[in-house]
N, C-alpha and C. Protein backbone atom coordinates (compact mmCIF):
# COMPACT_ATOMS: atom_id res chain seq x y z
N UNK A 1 45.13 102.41 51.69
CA UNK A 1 46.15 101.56 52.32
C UNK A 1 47.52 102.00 51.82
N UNK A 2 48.78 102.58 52.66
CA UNK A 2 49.52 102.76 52.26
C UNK A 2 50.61 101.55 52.35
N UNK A 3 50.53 100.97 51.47
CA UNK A 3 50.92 99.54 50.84
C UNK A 3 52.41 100.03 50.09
N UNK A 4 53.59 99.08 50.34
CA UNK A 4 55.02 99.24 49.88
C UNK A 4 54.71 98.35 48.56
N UNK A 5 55.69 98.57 47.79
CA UNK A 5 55.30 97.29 46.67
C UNK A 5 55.59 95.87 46.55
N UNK A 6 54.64 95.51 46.45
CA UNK A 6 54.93 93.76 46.71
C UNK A 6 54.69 93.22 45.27
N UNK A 7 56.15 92.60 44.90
CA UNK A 7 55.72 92.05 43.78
C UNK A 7 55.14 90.12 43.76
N UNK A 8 54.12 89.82 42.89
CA UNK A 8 53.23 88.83 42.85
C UNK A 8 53.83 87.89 42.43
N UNK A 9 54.11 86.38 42.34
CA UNK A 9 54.64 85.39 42.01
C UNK A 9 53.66 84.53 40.87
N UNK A 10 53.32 85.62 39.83
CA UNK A 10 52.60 85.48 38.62
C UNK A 10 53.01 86.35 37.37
N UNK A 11 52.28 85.63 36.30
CA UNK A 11 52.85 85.77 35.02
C UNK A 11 51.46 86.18 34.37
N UNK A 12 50.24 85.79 35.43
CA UNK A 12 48.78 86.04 34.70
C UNK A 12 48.52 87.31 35.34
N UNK A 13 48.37 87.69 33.95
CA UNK A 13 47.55 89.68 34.08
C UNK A 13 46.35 89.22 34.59
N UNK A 14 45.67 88.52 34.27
CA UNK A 14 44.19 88.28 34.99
C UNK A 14 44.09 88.48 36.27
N UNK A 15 44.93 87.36 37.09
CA UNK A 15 45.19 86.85 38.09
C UNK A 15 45.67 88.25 39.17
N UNK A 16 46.52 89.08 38.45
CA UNK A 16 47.05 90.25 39.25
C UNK A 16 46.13 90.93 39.28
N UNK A 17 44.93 91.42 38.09
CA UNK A 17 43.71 92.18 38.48
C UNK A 17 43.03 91.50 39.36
N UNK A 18 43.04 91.33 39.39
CA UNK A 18 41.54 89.74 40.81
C UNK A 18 42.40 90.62 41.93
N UNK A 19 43.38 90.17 42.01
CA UNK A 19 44.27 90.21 43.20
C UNK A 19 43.75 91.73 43.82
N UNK A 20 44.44 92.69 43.17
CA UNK A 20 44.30 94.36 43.35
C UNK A 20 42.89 94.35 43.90
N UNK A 21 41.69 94.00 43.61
CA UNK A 21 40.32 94.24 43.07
C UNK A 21 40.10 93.52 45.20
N UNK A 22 40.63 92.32 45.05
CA UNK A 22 40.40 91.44 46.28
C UNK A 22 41.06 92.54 47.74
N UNK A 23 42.45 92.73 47.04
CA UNK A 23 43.47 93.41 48.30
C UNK A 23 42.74 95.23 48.71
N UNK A 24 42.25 95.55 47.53
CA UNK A 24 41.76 97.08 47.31
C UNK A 24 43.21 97.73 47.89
N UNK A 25 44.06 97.37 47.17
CA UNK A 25 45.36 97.89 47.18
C UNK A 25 45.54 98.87 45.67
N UNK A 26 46.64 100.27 45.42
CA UNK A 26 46.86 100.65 44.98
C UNK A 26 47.15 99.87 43.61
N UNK A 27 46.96 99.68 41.99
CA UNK A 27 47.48 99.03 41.27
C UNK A 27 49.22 98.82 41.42
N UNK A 28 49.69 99.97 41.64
CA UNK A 28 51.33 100.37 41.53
C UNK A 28 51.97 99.17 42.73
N UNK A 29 51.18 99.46 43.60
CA UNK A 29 51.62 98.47 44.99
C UNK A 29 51.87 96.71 44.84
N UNK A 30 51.10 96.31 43.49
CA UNK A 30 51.26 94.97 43.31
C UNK A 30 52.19 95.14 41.59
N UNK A 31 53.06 94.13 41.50
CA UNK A 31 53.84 94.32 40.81
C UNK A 31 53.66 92.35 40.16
N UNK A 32 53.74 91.87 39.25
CA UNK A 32 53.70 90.64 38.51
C UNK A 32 55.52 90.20 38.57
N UNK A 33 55.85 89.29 38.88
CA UNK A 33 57.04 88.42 38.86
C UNK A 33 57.52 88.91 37.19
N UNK A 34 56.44 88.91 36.33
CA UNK A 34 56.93 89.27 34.91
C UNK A 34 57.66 90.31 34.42
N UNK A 35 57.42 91.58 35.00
CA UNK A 35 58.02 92.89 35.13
C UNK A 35 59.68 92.35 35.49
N UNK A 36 59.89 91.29 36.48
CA UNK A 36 61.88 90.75 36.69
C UNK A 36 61.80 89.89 35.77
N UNK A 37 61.98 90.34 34.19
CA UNK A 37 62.75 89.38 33.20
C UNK A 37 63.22 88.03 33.74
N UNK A 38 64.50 88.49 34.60
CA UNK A 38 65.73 87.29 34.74
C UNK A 38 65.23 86.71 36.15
N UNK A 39 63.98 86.66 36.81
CA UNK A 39 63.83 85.80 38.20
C UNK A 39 63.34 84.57 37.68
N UNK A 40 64.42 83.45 38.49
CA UNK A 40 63.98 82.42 38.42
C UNK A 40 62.76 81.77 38.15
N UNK A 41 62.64 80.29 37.50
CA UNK A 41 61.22 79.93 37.63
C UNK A 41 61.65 78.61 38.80
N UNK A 42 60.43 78.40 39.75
CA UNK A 42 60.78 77.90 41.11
C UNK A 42 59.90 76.35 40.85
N UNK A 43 60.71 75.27 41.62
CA UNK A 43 60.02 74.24 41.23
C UNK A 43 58.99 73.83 42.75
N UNK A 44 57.78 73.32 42.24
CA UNK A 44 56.62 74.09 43.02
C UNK A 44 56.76 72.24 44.24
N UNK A 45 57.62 71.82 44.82
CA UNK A 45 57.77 70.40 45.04
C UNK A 45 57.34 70.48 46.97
N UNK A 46 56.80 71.33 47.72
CA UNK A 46 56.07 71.24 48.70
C UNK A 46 54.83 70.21 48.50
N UNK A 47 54.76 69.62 50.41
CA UNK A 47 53.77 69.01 49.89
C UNK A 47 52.04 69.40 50.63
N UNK A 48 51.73 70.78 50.39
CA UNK A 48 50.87 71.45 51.01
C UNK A 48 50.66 72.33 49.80
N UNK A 49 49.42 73.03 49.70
CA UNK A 49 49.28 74.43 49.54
C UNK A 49 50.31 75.43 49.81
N UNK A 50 49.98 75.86 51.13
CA UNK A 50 51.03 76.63 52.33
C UNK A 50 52.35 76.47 51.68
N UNK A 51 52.76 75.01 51.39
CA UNK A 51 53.70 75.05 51.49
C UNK A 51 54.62 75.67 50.26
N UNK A 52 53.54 75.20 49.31
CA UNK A 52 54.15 76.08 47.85
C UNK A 52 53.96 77.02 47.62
N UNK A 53 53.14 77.90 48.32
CA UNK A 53 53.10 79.21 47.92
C UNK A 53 53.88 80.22 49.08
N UNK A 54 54.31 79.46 50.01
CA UNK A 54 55.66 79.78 50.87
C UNK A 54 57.31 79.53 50.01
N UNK A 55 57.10 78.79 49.22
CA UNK A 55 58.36 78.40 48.55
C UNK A 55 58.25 79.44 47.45
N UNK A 56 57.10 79.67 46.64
CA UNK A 56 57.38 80.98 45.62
C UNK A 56 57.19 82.22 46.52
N UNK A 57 56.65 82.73 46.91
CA UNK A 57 56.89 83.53 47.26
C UNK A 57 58.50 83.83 48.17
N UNK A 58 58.98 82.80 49.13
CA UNK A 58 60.56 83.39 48.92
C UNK A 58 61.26 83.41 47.96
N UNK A 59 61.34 82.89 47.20
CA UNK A 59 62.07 82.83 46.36
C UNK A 59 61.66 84.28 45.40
N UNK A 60 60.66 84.76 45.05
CA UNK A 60 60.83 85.93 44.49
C UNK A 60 61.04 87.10 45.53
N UNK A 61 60.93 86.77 46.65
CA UNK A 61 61.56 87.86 47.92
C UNK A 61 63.07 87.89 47.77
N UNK A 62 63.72 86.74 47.88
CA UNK A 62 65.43 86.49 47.54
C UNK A 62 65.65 87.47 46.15
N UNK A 63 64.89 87.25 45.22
CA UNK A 63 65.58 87.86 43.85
C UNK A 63 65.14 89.01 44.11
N UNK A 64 64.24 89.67 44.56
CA UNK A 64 63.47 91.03 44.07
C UNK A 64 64.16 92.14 45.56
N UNK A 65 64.14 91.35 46.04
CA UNK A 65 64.84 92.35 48.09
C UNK A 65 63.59 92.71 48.52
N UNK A 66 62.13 92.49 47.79
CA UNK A 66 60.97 93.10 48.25
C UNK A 66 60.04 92.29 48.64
N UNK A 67 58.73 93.06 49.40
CA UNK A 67 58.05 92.11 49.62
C UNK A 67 56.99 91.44 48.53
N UNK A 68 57.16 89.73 48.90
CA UNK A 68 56.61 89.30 47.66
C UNK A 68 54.98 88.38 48.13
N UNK A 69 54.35 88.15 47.44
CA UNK A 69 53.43 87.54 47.54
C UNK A 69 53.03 86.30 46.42
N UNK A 70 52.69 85.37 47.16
CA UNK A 70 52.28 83.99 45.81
C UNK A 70 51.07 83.69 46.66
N UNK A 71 50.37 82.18 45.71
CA UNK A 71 49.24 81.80 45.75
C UNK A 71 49.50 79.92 45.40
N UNK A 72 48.95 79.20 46.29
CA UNK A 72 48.44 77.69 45.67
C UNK A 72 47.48 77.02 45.52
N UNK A 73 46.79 76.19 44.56
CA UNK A 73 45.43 76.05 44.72
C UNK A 73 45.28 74.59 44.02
N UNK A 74 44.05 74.01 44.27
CA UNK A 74 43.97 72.61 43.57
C UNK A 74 42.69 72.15 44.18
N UNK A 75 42.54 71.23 43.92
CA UNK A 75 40.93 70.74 43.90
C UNK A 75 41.21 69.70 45.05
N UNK A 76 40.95 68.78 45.89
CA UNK A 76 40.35 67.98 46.96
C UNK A 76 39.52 67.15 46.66
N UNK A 77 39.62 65.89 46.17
CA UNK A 77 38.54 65.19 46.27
C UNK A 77 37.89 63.95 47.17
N UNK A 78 37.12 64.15 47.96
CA UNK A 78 37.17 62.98 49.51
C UNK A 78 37.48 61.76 48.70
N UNK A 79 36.34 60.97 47.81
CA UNK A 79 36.64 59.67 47.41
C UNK A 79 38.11 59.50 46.72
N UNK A 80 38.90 60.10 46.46
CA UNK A 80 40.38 60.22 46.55
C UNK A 80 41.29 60.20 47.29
N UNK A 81 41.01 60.38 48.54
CA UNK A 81 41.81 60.65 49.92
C UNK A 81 42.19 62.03 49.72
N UNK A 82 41.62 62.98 49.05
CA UNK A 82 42.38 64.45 49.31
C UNK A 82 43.03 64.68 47.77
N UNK A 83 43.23 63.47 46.37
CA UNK A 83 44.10 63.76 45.59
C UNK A 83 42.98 64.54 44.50
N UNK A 84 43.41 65.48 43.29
CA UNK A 84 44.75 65.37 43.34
C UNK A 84 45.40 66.66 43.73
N UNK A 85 44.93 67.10 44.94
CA UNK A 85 45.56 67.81 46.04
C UNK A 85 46.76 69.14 45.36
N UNK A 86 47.71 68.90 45.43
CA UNK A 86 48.92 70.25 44.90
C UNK A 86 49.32 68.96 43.77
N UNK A 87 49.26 68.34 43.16
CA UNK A 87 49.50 67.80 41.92
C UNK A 87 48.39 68.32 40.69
N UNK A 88 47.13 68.48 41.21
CA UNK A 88 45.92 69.43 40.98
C UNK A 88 46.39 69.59 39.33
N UNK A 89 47.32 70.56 38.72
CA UNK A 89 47.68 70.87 37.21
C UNK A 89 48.36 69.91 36.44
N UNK A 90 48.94 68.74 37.49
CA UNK A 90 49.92 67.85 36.54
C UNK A 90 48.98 66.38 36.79
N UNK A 91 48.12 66.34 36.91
CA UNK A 91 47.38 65.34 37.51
C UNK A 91 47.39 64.02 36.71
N UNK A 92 47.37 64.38 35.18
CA UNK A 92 47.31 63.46 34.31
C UNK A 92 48.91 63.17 33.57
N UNK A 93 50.31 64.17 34.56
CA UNK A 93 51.57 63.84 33.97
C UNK A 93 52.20 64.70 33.56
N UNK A 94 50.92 65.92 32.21
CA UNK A 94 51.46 66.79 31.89
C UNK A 94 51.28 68.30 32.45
N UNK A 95 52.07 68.99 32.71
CA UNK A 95 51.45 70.11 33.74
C UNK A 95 50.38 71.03 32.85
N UNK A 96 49.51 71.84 33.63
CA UNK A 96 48.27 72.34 32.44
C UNK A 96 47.39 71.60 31.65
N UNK A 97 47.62 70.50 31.23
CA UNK A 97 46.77 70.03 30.28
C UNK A 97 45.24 69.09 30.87
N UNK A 98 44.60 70.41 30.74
CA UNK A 98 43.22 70.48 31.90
C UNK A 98 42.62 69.03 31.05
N UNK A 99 42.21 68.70 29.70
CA UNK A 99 41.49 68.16 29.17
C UNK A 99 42.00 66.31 29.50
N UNK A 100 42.84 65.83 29.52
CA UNK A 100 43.64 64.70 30.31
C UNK A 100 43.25 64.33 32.02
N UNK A 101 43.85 65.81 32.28
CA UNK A 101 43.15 66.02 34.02
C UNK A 101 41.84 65.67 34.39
N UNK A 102 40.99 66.15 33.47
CA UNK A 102 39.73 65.91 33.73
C UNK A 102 38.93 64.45 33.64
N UNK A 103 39.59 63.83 31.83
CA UNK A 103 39.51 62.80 31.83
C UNK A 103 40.27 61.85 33.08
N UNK A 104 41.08 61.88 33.30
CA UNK A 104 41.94 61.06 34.92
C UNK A 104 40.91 60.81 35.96
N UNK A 105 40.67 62.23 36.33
CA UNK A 105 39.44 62.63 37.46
C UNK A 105 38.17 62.01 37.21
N UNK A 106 37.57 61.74 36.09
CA UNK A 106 36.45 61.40 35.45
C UNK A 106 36.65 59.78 35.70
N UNK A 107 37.30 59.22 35.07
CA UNK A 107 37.44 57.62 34.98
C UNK A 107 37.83 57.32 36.53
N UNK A 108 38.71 58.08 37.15
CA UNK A 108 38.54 57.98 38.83
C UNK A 108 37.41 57.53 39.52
N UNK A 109 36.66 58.25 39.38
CA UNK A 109 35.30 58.68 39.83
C UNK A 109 34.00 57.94 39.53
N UNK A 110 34.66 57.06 38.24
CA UNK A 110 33.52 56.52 37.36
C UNK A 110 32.46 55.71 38.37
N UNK A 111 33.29 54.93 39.12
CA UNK A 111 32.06 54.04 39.80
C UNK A 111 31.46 54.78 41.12
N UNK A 112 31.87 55.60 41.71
CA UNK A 112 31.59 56.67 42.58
C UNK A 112 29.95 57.52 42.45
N UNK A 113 29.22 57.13 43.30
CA UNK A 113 27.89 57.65 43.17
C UNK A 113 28.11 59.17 43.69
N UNK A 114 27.15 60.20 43.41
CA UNK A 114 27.08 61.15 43.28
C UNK A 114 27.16 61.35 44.62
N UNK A 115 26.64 61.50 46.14
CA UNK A 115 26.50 61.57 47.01
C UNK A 115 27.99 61.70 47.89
N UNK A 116 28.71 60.73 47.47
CA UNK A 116 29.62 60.45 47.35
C UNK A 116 31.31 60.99 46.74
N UNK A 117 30.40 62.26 46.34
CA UNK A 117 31.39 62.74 44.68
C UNK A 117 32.12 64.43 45.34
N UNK A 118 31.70 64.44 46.76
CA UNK A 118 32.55 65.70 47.34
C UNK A 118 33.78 66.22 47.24
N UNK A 119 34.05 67.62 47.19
CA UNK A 119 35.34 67.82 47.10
C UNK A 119 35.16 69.20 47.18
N UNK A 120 36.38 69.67 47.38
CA UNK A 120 36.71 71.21 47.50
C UNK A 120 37.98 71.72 46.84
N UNK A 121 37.75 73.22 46.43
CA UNK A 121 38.71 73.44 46.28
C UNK A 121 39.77 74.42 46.99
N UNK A 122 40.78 74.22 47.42
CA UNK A 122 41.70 74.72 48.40
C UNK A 122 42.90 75.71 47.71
N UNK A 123 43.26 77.09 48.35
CA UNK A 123 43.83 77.96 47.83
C UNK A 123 44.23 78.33 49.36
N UNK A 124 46.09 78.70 49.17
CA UNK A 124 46.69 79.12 50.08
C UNK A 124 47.59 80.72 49.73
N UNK A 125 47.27 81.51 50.34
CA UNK A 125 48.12 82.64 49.84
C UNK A 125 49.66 82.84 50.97
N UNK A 126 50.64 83.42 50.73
CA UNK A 126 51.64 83.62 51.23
C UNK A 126 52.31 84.79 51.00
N UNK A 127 52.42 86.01 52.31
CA UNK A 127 53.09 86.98 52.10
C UNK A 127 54.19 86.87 52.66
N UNK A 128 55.44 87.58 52.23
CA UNK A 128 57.15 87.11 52.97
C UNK A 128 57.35 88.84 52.87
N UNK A 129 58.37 89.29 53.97
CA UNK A 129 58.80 90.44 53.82
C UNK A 129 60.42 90.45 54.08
N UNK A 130 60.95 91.31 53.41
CA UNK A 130 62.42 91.39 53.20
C UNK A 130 63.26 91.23 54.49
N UNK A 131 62.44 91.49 55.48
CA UNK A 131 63.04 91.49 56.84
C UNK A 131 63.14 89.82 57.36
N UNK A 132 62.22 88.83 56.38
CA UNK A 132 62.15 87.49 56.66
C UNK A 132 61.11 86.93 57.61
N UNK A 133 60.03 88.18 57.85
CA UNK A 133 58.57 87.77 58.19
C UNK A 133 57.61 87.31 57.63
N UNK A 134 56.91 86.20 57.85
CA UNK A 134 55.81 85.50 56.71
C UNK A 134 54.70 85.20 57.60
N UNK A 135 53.40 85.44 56.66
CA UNK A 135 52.27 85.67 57.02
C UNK A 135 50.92 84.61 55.97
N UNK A 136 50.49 84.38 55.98
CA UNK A 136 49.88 82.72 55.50
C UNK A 136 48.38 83.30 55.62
N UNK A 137 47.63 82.79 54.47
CA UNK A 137 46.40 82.83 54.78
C UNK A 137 45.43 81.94 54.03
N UNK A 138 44.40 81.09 54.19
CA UNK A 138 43.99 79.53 53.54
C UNK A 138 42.16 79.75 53.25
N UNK A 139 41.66 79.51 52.45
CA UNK A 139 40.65 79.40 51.98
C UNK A 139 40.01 78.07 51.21
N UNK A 140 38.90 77.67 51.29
CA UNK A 140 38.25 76.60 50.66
C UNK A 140 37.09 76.91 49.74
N UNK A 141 36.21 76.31 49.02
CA UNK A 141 35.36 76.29 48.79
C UNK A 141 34.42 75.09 48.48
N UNK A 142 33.75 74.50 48.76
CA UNK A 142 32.90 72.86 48.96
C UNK A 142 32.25 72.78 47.63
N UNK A 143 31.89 71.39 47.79
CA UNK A 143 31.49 70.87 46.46
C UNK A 143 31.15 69.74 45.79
N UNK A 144 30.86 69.51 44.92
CA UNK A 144 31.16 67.86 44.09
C UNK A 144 31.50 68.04 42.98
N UNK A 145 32.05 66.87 42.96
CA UNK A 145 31.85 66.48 41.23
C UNK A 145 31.56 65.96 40.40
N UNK A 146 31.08 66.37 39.16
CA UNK A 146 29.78 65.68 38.61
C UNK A 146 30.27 64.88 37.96
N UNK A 147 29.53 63.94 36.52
CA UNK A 147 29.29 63.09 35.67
C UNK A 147 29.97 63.61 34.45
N UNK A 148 29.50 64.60 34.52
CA UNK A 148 29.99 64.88 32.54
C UNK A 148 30.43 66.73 32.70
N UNK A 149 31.30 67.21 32.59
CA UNK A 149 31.99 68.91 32.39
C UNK A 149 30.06 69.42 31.74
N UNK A 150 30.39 70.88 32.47
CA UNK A 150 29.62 71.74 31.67
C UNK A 150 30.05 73.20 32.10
N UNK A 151 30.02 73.91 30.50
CA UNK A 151 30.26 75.40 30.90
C UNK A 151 31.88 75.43 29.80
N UNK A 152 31.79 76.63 29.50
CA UNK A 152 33.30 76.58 29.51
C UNK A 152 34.02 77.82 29.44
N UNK A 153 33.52 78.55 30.57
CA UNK A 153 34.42 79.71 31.58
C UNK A 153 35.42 78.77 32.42
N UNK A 154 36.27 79.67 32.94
CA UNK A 154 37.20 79.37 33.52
C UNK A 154 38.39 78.59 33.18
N UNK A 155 38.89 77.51 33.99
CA UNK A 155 39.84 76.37 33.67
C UNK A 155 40.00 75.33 34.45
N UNK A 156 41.01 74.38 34.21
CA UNK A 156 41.09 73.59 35.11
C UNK A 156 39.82 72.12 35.60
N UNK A 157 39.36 72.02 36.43
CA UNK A 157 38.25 71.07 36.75
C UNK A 157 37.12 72.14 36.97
N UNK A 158 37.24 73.41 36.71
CA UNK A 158 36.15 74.13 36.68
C UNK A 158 34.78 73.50 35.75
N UNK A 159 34.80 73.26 34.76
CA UNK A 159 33.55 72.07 34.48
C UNK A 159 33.16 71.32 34.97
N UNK A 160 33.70 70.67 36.01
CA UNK A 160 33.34 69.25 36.40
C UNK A 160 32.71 70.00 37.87
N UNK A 161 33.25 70.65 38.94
CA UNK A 161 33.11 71.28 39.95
C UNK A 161 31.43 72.25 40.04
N UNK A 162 30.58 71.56 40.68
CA UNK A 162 29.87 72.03 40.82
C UNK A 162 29.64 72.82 42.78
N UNK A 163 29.74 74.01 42.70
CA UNK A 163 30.06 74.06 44.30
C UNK A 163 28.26 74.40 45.38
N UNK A 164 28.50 73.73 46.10
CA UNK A 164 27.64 74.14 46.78
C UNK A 164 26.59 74.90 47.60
N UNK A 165 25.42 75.03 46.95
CA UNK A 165 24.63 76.65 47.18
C UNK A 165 24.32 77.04 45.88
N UNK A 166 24.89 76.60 44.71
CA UNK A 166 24.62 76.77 43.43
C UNK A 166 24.35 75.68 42.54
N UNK A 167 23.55 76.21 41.62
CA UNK A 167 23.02 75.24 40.58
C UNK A 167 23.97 75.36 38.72
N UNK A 168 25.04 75.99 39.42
CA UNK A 168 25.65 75.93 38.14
C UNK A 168 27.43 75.96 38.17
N UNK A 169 27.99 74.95 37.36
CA UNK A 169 29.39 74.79 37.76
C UNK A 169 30.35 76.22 38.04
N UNK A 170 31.70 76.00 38.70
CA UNK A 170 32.30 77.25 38.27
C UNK A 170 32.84 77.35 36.79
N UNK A 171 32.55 76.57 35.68
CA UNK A 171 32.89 76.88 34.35
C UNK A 171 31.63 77.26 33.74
N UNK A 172 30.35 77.58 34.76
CA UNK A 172 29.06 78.23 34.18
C UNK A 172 28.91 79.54 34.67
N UNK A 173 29.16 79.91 35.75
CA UNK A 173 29.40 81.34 36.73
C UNK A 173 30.20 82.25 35.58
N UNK A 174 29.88 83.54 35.71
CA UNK A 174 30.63 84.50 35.86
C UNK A 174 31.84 84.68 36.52
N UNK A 175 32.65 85.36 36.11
CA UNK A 175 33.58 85.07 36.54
C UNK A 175 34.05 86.43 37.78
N UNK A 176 32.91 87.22 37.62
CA UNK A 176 32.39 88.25 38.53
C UNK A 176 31.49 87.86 39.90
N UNK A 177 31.10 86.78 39.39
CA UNK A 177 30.21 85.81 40.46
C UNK A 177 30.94 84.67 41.41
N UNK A 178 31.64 83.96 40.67
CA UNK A 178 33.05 82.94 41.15
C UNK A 178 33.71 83.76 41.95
N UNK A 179 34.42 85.28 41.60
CA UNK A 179 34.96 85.53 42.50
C UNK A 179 35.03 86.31 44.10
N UNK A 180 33.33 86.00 44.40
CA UNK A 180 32.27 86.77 45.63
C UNK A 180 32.80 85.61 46.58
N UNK A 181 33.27 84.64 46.19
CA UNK A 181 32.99 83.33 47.02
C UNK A 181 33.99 82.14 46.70
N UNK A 182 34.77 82.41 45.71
CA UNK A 182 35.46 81.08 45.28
C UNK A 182 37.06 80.72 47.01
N UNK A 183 37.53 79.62 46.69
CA UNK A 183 39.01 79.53 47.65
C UNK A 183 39.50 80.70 47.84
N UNK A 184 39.75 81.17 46.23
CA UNK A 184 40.84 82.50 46.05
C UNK A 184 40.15 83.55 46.66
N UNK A 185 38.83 83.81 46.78
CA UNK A 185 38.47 84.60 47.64
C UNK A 185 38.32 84.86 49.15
N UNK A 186 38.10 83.83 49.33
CA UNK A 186 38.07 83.89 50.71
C UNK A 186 39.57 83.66 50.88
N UNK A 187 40.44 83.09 50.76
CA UNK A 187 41.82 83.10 51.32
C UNK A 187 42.26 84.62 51.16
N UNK A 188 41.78 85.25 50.01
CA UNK A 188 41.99 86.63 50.05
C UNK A 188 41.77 87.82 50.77
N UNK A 189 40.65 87.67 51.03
CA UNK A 189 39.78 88.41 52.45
C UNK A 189 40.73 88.39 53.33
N UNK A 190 41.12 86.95 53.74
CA UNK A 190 41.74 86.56 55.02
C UNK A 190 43.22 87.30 55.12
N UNK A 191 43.78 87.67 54.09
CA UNK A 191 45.08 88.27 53.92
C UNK A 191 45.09 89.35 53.26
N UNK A 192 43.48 89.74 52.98
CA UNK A 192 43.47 91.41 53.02
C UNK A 192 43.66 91.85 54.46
N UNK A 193 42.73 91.36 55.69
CA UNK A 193 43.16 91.87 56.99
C UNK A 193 44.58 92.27 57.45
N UNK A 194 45.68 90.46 56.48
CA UNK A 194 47.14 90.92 57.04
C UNK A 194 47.71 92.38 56.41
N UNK A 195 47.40 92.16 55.27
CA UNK A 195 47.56 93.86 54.45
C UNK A 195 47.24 94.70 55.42
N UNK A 196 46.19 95.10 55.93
CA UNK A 196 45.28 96.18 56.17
C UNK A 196 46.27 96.31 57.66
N UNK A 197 46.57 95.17 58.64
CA UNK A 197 46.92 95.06 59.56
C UNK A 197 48.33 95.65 59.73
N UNK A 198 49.47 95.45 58.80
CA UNK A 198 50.13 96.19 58.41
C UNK A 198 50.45 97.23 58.38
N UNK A 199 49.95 97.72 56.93
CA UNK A 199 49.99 99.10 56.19
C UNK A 199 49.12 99.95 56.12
N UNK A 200 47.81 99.70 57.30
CA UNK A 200 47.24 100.52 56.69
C UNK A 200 47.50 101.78 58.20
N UNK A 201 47.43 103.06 57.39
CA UNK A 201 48.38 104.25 58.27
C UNK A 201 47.37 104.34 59.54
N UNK A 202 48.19 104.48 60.79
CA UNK A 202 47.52 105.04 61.89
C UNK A 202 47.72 106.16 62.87
């Protein structure tokens, strides 16, 4: 794929390998927000997926002149009405602090029978190009949530999230296995095509 460089609206090296591995793009072609020292940090206040990972990603298109790419993601829970939706990391107040989050989610849930205990998790990707073209692509993955965390790969409500088709949470999976099938994957697929659709030479 002859891919221009798009730099990523991340700070996680992890996160940028997944990415490369998902896009089967050149390493050089994806670039981490971290590499621009002085680019802003963007306040994430959409009230969608889409919508926040449309808001970082311009915004590192504005600073960088290039094309940029971001990501949003958060958990869904039906007996919630959908929460805690793109609040997902600050759920319990403080942003990140998974172990609060979980407890929140947990005592939520408490009287909630298992049957009952569905949810998904939702990931939106967003590509912007310097010319001011944007391209969107959305992924899910189904699920419930259980009684008590198990596992402790991953992050987030990954303990509690047991997804469907499997007998073991995504904080029990591999993290080679999680990513055949997780939101971030499939939203990825979906915006490897826009890549491919693109750049790739004809």
């Amino acid at each position: 794929m002859n891919c221009p460089l798009i730099v990523v609206a991340t700070r996680n090296p992890h996160k940028l390998v997944e990415l490369r591995k998902l896009f089967g793009v050149p390493s050089a072609a994806l670039r981490p927000v971290a590499d621009f020292p002085d680019a802003p940090d963007v306040e994430e206040d959409g009230e969608t997926f889409v919508a926040n990972a449309l808001i970082k990603a311009r915004a590192v298109r504005d600073f960088t002149k290039a094309w940029a790419l971001a990501d949003d993601s958060g958990l869904e829970v039906d007996a919630l009405d959908g929460a805690p939706g793109v609040y997902s990391a600050r759920f319990a107040g403080v942003h990140g602090d998974d172990a609060a989050n979980n407890r929140l989610l947990l005592g939520k849930l408490a009287d909630v029978p298992a049957p009952q205990r569905t949810a998904h998790f939702s990931c939106a990707i967003a590509l912007v190009s310097p010319d001011g073209r944007e391209f969107t692509a959305t992924g899910i993955c189904p699920g419930r949530i259980l009684h008590d965390p198990r596992g402790s790969n991953g992050f987030g409500y990954d303990p509690l999230f047991l997804p469907d088709g499997h007998d073991r949470t995504f904080a029990e999976l591999e993290s080679e296995v999680k990513c055949t099938f997780s939101h971030r994957a499939v939203a990825a697929a979906a915006m490897r095509e826009t890549l491919q659709s693109l750049f790739v030479a004809r």
